[in-house]
N, C-alpha and C. Protein backbone atom coordinates (compact mmCIF):
# COMPACT_ATOMS: atom_id res chain seq x y z
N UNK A 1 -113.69 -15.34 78.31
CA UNK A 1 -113.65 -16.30 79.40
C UNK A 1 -113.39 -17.67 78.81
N UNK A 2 -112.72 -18.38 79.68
CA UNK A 2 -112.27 -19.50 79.01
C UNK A 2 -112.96 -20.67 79.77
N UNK A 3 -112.95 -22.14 79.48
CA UNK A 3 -113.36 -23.25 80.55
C UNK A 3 -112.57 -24.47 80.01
N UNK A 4 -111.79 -24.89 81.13
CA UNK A 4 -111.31 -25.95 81.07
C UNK A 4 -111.75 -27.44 81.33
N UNK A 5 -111.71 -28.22 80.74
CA UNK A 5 -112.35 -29.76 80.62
C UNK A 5 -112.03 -30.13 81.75
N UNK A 6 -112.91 -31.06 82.72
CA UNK A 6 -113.01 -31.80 83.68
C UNK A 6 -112.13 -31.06 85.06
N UNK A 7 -112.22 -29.66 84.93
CA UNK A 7 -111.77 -29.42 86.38
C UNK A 7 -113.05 -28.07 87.33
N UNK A 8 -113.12 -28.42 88.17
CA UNK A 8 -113.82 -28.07 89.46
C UNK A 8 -114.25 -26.55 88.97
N UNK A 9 -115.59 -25.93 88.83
CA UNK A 9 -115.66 -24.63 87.80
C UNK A 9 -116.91 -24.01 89.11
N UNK A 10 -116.67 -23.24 89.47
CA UNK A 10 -118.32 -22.33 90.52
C UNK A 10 -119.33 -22.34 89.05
N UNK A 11 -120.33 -22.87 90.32
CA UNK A 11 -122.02 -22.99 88.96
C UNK A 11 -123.40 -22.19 90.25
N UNK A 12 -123.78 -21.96 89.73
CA UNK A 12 -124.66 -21.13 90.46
C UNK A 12 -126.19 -21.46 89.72
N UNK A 13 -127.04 -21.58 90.64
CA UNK A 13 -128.64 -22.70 90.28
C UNK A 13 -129.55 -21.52 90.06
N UNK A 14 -129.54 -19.73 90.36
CA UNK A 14 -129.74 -18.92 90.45
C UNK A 14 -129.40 -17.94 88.76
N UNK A 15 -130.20 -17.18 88.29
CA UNK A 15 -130.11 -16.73 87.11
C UNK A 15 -129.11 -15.67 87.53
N UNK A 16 -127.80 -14.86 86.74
CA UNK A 16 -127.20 -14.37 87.36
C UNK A 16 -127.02 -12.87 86.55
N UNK A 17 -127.09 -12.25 86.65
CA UNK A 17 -126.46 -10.80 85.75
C UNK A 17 -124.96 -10.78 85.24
N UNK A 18 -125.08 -10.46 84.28
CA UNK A 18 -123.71 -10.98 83.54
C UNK A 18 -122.39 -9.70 83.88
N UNK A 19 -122.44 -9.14 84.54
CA UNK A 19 -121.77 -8.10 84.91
C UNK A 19 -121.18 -8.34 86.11
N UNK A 20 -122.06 -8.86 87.09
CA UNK A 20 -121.03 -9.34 88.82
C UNK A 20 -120.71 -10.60 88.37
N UNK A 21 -121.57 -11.56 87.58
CA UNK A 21 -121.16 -12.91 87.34
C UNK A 21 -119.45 -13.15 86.49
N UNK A 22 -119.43 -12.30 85.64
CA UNK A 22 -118.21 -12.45 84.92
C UNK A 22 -117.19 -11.90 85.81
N UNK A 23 -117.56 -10.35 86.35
CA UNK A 23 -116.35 -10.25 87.83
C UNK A 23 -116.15 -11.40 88.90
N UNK A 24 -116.81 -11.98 89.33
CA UNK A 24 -116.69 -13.19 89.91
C UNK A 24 -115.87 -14.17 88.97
N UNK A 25 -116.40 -14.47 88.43
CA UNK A 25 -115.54 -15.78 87.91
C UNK A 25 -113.94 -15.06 87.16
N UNK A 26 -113.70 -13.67 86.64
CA UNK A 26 -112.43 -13.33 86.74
C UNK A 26 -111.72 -13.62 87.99
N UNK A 27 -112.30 -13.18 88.93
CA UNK A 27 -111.89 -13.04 90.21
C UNK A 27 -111.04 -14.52 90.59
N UNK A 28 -112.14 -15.34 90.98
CA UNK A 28 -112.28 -16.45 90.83
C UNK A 28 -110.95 -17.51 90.18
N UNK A 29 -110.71 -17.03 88.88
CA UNK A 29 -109.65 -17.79 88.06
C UNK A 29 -108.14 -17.25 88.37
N UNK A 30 -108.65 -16.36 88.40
CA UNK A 30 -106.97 -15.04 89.15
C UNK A 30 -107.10 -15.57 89.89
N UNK A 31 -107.19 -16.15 90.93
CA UNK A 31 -106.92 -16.15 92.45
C UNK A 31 -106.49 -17.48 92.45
N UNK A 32 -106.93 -19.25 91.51
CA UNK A 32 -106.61 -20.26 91.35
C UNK A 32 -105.96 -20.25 90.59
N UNK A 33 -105.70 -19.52 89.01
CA UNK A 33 -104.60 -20.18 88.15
C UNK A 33 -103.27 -19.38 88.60
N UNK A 34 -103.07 -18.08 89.07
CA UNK A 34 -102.67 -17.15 89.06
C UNK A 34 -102.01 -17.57 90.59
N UNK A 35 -102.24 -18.66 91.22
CA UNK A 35 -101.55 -18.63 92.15
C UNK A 35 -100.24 -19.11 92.39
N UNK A 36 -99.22 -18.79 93.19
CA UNK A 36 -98.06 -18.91 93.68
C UNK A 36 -97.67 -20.38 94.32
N UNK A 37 -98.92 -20.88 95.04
CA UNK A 37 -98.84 -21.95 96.10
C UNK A 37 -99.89 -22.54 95.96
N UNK A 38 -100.17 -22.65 94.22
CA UNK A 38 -100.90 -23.63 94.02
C UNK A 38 -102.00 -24.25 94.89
N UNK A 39 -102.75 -23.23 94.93
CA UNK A 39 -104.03 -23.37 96.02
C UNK A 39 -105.11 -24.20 95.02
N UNK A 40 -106.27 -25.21 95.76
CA UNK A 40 -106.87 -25.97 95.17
C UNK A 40 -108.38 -24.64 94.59
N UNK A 41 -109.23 -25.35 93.92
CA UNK A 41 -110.30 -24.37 93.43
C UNK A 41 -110.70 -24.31 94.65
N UNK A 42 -111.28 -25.00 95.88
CA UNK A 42 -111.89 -24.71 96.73
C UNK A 42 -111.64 -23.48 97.49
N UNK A 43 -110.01 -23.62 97.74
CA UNK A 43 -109.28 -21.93 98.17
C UNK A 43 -109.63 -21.06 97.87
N UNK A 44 -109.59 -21.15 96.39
CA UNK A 44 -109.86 -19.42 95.22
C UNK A 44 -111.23 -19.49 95.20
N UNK A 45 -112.43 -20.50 95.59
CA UNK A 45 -113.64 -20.01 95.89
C UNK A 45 -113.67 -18.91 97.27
N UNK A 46 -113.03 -19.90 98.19
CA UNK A 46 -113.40 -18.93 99.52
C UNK A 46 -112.55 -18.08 99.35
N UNK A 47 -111.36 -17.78 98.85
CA UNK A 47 -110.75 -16.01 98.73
C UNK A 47 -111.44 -15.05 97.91
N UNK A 48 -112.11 -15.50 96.63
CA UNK A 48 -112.99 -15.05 95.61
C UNK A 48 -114.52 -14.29 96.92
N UNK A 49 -114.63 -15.41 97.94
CA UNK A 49 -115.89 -14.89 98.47
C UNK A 49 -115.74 -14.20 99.59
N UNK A 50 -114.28 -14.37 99.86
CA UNK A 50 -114.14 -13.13 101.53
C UNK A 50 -113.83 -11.60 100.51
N UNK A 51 -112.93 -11.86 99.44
CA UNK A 51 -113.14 -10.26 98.62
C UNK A 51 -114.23 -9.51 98.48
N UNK A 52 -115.26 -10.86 98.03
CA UNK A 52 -116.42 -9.94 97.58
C UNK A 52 -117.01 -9.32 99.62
N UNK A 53 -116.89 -10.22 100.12
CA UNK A 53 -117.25 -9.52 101.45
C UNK A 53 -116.48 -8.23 101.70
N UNK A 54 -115.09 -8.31 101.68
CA UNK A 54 -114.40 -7.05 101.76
C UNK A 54 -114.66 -5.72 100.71
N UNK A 55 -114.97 -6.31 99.95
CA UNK A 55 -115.64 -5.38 98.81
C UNK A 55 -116.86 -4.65 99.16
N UNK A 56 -117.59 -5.48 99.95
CA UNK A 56 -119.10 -4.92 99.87
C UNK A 56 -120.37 -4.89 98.97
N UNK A 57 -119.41 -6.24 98.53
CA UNK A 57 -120.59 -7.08 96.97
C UNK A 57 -121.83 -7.37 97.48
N UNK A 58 -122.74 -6.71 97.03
CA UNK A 58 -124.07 -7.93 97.40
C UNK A 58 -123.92 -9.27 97.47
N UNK A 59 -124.56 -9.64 98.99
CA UNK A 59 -124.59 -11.60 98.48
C UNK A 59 -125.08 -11.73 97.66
N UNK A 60 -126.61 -11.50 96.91
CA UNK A 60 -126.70 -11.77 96.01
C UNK A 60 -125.53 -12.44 94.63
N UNK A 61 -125.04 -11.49 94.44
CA UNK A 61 -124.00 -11.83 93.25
C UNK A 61 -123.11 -12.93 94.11
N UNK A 62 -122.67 -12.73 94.84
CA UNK A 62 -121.28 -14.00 95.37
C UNK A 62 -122.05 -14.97 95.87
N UNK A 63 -122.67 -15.13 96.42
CA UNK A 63 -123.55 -16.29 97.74
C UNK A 63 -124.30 -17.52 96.73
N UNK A 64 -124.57 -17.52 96.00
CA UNK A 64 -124.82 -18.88 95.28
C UNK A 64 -124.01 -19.49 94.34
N UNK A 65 -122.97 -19.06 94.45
CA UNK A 65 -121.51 -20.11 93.73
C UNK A 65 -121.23 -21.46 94.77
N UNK A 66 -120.93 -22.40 94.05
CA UNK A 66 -120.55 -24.01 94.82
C UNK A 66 -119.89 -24.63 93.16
N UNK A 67 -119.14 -24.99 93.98
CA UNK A 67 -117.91 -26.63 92.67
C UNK A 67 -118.74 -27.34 92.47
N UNK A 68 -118.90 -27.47 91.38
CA UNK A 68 -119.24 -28.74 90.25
C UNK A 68 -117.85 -29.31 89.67
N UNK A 69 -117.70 -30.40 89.81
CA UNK A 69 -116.62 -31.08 89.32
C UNK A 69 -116.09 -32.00 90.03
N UNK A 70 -115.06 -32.29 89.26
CA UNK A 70 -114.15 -33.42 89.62
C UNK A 70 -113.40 -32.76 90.88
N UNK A 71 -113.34 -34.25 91.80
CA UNK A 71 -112.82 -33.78 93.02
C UNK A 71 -111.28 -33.74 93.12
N UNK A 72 -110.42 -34.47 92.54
CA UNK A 72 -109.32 -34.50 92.50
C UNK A 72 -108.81 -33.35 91.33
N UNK A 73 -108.63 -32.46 91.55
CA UNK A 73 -107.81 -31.51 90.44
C UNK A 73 -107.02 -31.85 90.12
N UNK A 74 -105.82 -32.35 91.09
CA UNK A 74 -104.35 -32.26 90.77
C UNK A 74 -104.17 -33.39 89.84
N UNK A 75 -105.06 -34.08 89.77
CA UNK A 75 -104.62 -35.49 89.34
C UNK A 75 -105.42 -35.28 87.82
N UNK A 76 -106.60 -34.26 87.48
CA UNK A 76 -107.21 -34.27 86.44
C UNK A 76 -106.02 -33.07 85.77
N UNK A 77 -105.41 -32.05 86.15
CA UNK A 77 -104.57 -31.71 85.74
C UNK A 77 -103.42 -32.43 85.17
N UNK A 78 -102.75 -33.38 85.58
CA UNK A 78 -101.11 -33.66 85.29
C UNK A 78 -102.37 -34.27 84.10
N UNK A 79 -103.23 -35.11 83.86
CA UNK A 79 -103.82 -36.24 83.00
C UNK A 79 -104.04 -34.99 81.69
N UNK A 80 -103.96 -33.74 81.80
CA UNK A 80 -104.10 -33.29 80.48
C UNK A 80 -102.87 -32.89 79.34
């Protein structure tokens, strides 16, 4: 897993099991870097969290992710 400097990352205040947590945040990065139409992180949170609904994930595992970060992406992007 990788993390990039100063852009918008799901943090969760909740201790998490490292097995749905890392599927999530794959999920998660596929769905924002991996996109076509350049959707903001906020997008690939809520597509990351209607999957896990379509999935049949426990809330548990999906339901306490929220952005920490910088609010402007696009602009902390071109700056790297």
């Amino acid at each position: 897993m990788f993390k990039m400097p100063f852009f918008p990352e799901p943090a969760s205040s909740r201790k998490k099991n490292d097995k749905p947590a890392r599927d999530f945040m794959e999920t998660f990065y596929d769905k924002w870097l991996s996109s076509r139409n350049n959707i903001s992180p906020a997008e690939a949170l809520h597509q990351t969290r209607l999957q896990c609904i379509r999935d049949k994930k426990p809330t548990k595992d999906w339901a306490p992710y929220v952005l920490v970060g910088r609010r402007n992406w696009q602009a902390a992007a071109q700056s790297c």
